[in-house]
C-alpha atoms as a PDB file:
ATOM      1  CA  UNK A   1      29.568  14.308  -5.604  1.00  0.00           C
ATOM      2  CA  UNK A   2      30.046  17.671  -4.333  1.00  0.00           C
ATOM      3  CA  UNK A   3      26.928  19.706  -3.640  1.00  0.00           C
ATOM      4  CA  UNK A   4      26.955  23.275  -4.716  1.00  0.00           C
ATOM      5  CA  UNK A   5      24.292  25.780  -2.739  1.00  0.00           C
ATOM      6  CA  UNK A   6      22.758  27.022  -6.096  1.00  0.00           C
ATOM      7  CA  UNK A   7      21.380  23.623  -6.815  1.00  0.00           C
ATOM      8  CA  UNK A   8      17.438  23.323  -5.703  1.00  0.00           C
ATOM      9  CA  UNK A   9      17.267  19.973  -4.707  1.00  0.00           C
ATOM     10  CA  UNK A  10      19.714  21.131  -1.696  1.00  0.00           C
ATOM     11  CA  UNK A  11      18.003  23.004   1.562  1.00  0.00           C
ATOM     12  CA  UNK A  12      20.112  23.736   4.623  1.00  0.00           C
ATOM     13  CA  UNK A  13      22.732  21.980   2.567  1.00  0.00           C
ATOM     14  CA  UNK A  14      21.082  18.549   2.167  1.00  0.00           C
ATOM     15  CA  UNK A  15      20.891  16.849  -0.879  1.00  0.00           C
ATOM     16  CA  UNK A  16      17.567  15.896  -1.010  1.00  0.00           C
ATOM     17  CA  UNK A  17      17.436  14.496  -4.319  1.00  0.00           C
ATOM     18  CA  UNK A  18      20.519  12.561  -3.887  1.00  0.00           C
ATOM     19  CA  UNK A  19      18.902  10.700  -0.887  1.00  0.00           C
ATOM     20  CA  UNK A  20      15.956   9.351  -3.043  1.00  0.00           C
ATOM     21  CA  UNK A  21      18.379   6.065  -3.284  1.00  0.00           C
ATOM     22  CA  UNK A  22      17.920   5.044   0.032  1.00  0.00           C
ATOM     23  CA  UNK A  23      13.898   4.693   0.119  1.00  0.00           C
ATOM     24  CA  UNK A  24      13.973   4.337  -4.171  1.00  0.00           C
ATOM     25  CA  UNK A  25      16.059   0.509  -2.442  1.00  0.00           C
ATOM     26  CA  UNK A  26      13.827  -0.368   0.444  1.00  0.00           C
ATOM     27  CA  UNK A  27      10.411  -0.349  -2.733  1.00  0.00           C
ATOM     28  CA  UNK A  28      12.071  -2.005  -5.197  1.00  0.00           C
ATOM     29  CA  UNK A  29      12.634  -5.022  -2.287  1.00  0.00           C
ATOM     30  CA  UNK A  30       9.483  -4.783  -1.357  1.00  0.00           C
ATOM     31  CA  UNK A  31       8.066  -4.708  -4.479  1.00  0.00           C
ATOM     32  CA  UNK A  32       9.974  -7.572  -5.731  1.00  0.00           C
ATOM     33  CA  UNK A  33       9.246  -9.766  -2.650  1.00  0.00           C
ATOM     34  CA  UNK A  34       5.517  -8.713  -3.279  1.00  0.00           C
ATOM     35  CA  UNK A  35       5.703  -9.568  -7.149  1.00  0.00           C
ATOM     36  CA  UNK A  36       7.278 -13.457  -6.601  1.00  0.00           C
ATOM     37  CA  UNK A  37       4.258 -13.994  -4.609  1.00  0.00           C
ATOM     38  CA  UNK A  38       1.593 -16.527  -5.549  1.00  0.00           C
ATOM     39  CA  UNK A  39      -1.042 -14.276  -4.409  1.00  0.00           C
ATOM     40  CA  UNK A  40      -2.402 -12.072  -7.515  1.00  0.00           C
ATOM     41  CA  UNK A  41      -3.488  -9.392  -5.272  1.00  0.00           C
ATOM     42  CA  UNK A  42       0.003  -9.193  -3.862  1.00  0.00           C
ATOM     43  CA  UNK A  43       1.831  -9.540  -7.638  1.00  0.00           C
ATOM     44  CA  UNK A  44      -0.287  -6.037  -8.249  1.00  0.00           C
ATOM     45  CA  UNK A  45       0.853  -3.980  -5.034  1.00  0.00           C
ATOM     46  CA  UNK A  46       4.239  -5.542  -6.126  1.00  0.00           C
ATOM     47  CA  UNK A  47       3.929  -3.801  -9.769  1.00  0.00           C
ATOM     48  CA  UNK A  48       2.609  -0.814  -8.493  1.00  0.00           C
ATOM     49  CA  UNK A  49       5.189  -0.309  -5.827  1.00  0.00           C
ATOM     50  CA  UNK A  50       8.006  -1.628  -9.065  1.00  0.00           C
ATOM     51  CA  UNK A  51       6.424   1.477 -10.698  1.00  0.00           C
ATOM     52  CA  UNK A  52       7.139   3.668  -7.974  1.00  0.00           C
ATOM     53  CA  UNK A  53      10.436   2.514  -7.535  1.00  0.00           C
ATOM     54  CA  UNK A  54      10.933   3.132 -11.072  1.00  0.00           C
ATOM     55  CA  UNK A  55      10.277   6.859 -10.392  1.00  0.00           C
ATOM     56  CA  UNK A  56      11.951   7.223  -7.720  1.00  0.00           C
ATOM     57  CA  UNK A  57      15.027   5.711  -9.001  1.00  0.00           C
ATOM     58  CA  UNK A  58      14.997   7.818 -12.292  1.00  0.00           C
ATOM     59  CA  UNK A  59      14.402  11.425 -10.161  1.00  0.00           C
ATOM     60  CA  UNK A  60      17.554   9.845  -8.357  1.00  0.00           C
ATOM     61  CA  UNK A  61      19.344   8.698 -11.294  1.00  0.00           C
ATOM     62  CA  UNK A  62      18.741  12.411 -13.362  1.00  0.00           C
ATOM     63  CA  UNK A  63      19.905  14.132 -10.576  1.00  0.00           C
ATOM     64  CA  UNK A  64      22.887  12.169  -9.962  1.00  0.00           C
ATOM     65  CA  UNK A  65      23.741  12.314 -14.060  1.00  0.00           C
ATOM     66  CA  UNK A  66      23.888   8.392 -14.294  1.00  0.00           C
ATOM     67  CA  UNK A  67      21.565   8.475 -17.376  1.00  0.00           C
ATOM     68  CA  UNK A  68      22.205   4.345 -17.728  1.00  0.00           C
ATOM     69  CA  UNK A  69      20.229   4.467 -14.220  1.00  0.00           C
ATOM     70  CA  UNK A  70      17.328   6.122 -16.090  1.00  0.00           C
ATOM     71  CA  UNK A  71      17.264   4.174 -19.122  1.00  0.00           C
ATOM     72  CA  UNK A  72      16.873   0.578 -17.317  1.00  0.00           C
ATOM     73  CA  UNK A  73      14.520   2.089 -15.175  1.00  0.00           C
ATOM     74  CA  UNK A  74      12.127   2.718 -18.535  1.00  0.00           C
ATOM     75  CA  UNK A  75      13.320  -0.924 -19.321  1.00  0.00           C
ATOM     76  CA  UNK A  76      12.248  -2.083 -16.324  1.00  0.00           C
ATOM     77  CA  UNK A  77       8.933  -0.597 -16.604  1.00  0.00           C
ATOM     78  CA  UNK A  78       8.199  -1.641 -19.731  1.00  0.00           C
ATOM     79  CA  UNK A  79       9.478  -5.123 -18.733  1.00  0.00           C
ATOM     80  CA  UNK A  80       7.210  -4.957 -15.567  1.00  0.00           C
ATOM     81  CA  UNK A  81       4.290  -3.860 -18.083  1.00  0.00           C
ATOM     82  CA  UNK A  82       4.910  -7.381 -20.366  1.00  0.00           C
ATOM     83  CA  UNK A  83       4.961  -9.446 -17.159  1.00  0.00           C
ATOM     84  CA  UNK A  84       1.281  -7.854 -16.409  1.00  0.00           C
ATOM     85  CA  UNK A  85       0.122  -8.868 -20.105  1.00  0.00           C
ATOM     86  CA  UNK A  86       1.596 -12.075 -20.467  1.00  0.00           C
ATOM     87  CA  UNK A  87       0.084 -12.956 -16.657  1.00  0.00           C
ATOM     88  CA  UNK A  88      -3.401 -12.334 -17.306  1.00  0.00           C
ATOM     89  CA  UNK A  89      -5.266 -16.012 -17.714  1.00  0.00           C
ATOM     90  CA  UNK A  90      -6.126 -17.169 -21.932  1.00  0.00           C
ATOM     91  CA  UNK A  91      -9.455 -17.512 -22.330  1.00  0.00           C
ATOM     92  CA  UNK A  92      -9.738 -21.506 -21.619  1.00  0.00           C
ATOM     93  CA  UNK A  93      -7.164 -21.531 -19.032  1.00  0.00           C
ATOM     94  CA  UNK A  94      -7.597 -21.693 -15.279  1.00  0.00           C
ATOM     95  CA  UNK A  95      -8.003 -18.698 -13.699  1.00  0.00           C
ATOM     96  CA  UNK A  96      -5.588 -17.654 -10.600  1.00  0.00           C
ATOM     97  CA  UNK A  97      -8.272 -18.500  -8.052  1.00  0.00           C
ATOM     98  CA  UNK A  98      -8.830 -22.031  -9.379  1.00  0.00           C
ATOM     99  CA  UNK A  99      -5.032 -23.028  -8.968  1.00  0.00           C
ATOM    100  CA  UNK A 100      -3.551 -24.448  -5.184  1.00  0.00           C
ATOM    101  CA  UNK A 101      -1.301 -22.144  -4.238  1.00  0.00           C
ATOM    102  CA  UNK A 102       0.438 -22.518  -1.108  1.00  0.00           C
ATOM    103  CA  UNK A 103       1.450 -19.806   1.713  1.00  0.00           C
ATOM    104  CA  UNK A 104       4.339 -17.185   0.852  1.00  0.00           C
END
């Protein structure tokens, strides 16, 4: 996509905008890696990090005009959000520290 010099998200004719892609990839991996994990403290760095990729990929997506981008992203999150409810231990059941896990 051709990069006009009026647009603000360019400086000394880099799109910095159109780069969030590159590091918006690299956090969702590692947040996905993070949230498969058995480890509950590593399943919440994982959905923060998701969150942040989430941001980053809709600043990314708006500026780039590929809107379907920005709407999964908000499906994602609110996705990500359900996974965090429907996680948490019922009263009754074990909680994440009684279970054997084994290493990741």
């Amino acid at each position: 996509m051709p990069v006009s010099e009026g647009e603000p998200s360019v400086i000394s004719g880099i799109d910095y905008l159109n780069q969030l892609q590159w590091p918006a990839m690299m956090v969702t991996i590692v947040s996905v890696w993070l949230i498969a994990s058995q480890s509950k403290s590593k399943r919440e760095v994982g959905f923060w990090l998701c969150l942040l990729s989430n941001v980053l990929w809709v600043a990314w997506g708006w500026n780039a005009k590929t809107y379907s981008i920005v709407a999964m992203q908000f499906a994602l999150a609110i996705l990500n959000f359900r996974g965090v409810y429907k996680n948490e231990p019922r009263s009754g059941m074990p909680s994440d520290s009684s279970q054997q896990t084994l290493p990741d």
